[in-house]
C-alpha atoms as a PDB file:
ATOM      1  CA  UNK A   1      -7.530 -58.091  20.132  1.00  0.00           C
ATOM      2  CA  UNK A   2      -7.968 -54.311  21.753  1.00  0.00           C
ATOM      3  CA  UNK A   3      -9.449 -51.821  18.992  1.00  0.00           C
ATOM      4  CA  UNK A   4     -10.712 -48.466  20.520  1.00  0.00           C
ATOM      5  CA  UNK A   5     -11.968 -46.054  18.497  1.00  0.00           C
ATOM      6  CA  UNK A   6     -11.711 -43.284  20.634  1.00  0.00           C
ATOM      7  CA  UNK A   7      -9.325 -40.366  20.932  1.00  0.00           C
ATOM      8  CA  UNK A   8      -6.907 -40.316  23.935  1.00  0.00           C
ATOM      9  CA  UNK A   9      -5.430 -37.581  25.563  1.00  0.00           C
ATOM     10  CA  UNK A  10      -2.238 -37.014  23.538  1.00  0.00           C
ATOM     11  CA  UNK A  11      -4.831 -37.244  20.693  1.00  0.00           C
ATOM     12  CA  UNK A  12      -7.152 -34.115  21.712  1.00  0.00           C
ATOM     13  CA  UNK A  13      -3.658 -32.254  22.688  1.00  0.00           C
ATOM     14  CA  UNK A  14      -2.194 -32.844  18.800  1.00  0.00           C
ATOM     15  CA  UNK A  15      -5.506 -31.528  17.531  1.00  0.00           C
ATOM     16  CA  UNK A  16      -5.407 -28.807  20.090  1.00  0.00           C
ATOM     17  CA  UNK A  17      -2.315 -27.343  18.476  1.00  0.00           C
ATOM     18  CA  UNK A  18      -3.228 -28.199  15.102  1.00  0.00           C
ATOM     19  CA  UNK A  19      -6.151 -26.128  15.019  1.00  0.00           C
ATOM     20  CA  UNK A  20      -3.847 -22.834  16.553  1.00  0.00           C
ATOM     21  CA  UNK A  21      -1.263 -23.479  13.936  1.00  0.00           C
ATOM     22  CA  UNK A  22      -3.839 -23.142  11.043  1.00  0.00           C
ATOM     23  CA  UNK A  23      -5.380 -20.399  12.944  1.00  0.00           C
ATOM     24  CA  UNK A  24      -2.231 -18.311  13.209  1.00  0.00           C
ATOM     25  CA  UNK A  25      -1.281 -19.437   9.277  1.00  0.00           C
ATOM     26  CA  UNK A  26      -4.947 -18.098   8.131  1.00  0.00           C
ATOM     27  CA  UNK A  27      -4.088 -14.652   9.840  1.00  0.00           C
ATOM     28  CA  UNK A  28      -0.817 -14.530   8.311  1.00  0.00           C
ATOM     29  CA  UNK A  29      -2.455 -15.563   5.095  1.00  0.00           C
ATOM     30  CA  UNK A  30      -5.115 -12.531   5.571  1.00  0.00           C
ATOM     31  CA  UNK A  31      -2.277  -9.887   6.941  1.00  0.00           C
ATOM     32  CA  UNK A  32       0.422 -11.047   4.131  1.00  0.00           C
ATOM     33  CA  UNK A  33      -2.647 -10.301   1.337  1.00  0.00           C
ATOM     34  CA  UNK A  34      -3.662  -6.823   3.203  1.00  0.00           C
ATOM     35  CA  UNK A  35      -0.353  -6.135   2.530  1.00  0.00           C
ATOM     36  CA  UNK A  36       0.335  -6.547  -0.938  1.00  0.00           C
ATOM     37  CA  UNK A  37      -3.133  -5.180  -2.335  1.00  0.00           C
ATOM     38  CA  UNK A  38      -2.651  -1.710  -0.051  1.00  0.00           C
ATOM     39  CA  UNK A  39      -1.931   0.848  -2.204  1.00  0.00           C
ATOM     40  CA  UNK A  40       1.803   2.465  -1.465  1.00  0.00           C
ATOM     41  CA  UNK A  41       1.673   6.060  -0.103  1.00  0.00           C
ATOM     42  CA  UNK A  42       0.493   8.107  -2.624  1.00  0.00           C
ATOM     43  CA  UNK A  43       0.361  11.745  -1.459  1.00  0.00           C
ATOM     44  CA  UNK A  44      -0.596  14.396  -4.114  1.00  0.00           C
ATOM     45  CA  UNK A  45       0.932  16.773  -2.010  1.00  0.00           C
ATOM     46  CA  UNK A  46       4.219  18.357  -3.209  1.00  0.00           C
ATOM     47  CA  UNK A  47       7.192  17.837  -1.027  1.00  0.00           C
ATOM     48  CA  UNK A  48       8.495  20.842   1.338  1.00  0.00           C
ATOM     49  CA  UNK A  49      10.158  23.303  -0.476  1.00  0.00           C
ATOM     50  CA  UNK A  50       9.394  23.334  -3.835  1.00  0.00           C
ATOM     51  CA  UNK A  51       7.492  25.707  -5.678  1.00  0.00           C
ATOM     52  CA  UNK A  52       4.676  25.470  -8.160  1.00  0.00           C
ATOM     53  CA  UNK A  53       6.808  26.908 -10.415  1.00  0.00           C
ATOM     54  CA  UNK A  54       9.481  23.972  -9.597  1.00  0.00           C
ATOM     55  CA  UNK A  55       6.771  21.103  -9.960  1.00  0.00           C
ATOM     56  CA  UNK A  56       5.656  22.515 -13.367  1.00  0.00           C
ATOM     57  CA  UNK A  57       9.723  22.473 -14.569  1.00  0.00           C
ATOM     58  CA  UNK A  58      10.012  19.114 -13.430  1.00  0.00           C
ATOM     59  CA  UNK A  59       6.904  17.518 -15.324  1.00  0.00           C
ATOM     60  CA  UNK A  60       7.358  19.225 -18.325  1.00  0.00           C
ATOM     61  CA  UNK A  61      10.903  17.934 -18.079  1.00  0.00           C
ATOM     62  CA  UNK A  62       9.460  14.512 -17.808  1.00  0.00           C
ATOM     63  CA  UNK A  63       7.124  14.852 -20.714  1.00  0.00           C
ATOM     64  CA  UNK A  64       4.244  14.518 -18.763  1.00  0.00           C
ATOM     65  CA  UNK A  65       2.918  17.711 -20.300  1.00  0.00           C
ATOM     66  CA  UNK A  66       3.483  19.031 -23.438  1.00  0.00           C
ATOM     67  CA  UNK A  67       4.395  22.875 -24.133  1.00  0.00           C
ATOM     68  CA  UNK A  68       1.103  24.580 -24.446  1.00  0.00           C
ATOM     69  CA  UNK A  69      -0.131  22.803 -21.436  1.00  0.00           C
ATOM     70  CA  UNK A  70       3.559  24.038 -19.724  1.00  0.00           C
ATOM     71  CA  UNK A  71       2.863  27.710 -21.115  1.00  0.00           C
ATOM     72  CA  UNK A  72      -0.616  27.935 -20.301  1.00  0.00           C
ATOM     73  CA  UNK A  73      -0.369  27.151 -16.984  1.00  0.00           C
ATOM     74  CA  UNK A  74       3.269  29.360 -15.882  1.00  0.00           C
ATOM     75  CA  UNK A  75       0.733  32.131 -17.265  1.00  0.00           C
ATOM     76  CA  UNK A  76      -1.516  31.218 -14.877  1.00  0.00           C
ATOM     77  CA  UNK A  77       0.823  30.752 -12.105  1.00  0.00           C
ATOM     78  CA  UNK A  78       2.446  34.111 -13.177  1.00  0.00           C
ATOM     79  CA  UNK A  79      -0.955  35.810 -12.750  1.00  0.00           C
ATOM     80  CA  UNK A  80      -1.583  34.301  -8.901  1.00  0.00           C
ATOM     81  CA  UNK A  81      -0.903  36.430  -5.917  1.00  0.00           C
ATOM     82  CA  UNK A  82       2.405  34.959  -4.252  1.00  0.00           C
ATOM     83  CA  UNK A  83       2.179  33.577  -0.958  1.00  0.00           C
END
């Protein structure tokens, strides 16, 4: 009876492409969880074409202010120099 305990060619070849299948599945693994925990783009900046006076309408329309806040600050904006 034959029992060798050793690996043959077609043996080191399986392994061979075993170990660059897990490799490319680990950075897939890393790039796919990069991915979901980076924060969407969050620019403060208002978009083109709007005014301050715009921005301020549209969050006190969403109730993200209330109405002193809204006055208080259209007087301030009244009071800036216009650009």
């Amino acid at each position: 009876m034959y029992y060798s305990d050793h690996m043959n060619g077609t043996d080191w070849a399986a392994m061979g492409i075993m170990m660059v299948f897990m490799l490319i599945l680990v950075l897939v693994v890393v790039w796919a969880i990069a991915q979901w925990t980076r924060p969407a783009d969050r620019s403060t900046a208002p978009p083109a074409g709007k005014s301050s006076r715009d921005i301020l309408d549209e969050r006190y329309a969403r109730g993200e202010i209330d109405k002193d806040e809204y006055q208080e600050r259209r007087r301030t904006l009244d009071h800036l120099p216009a650009r």
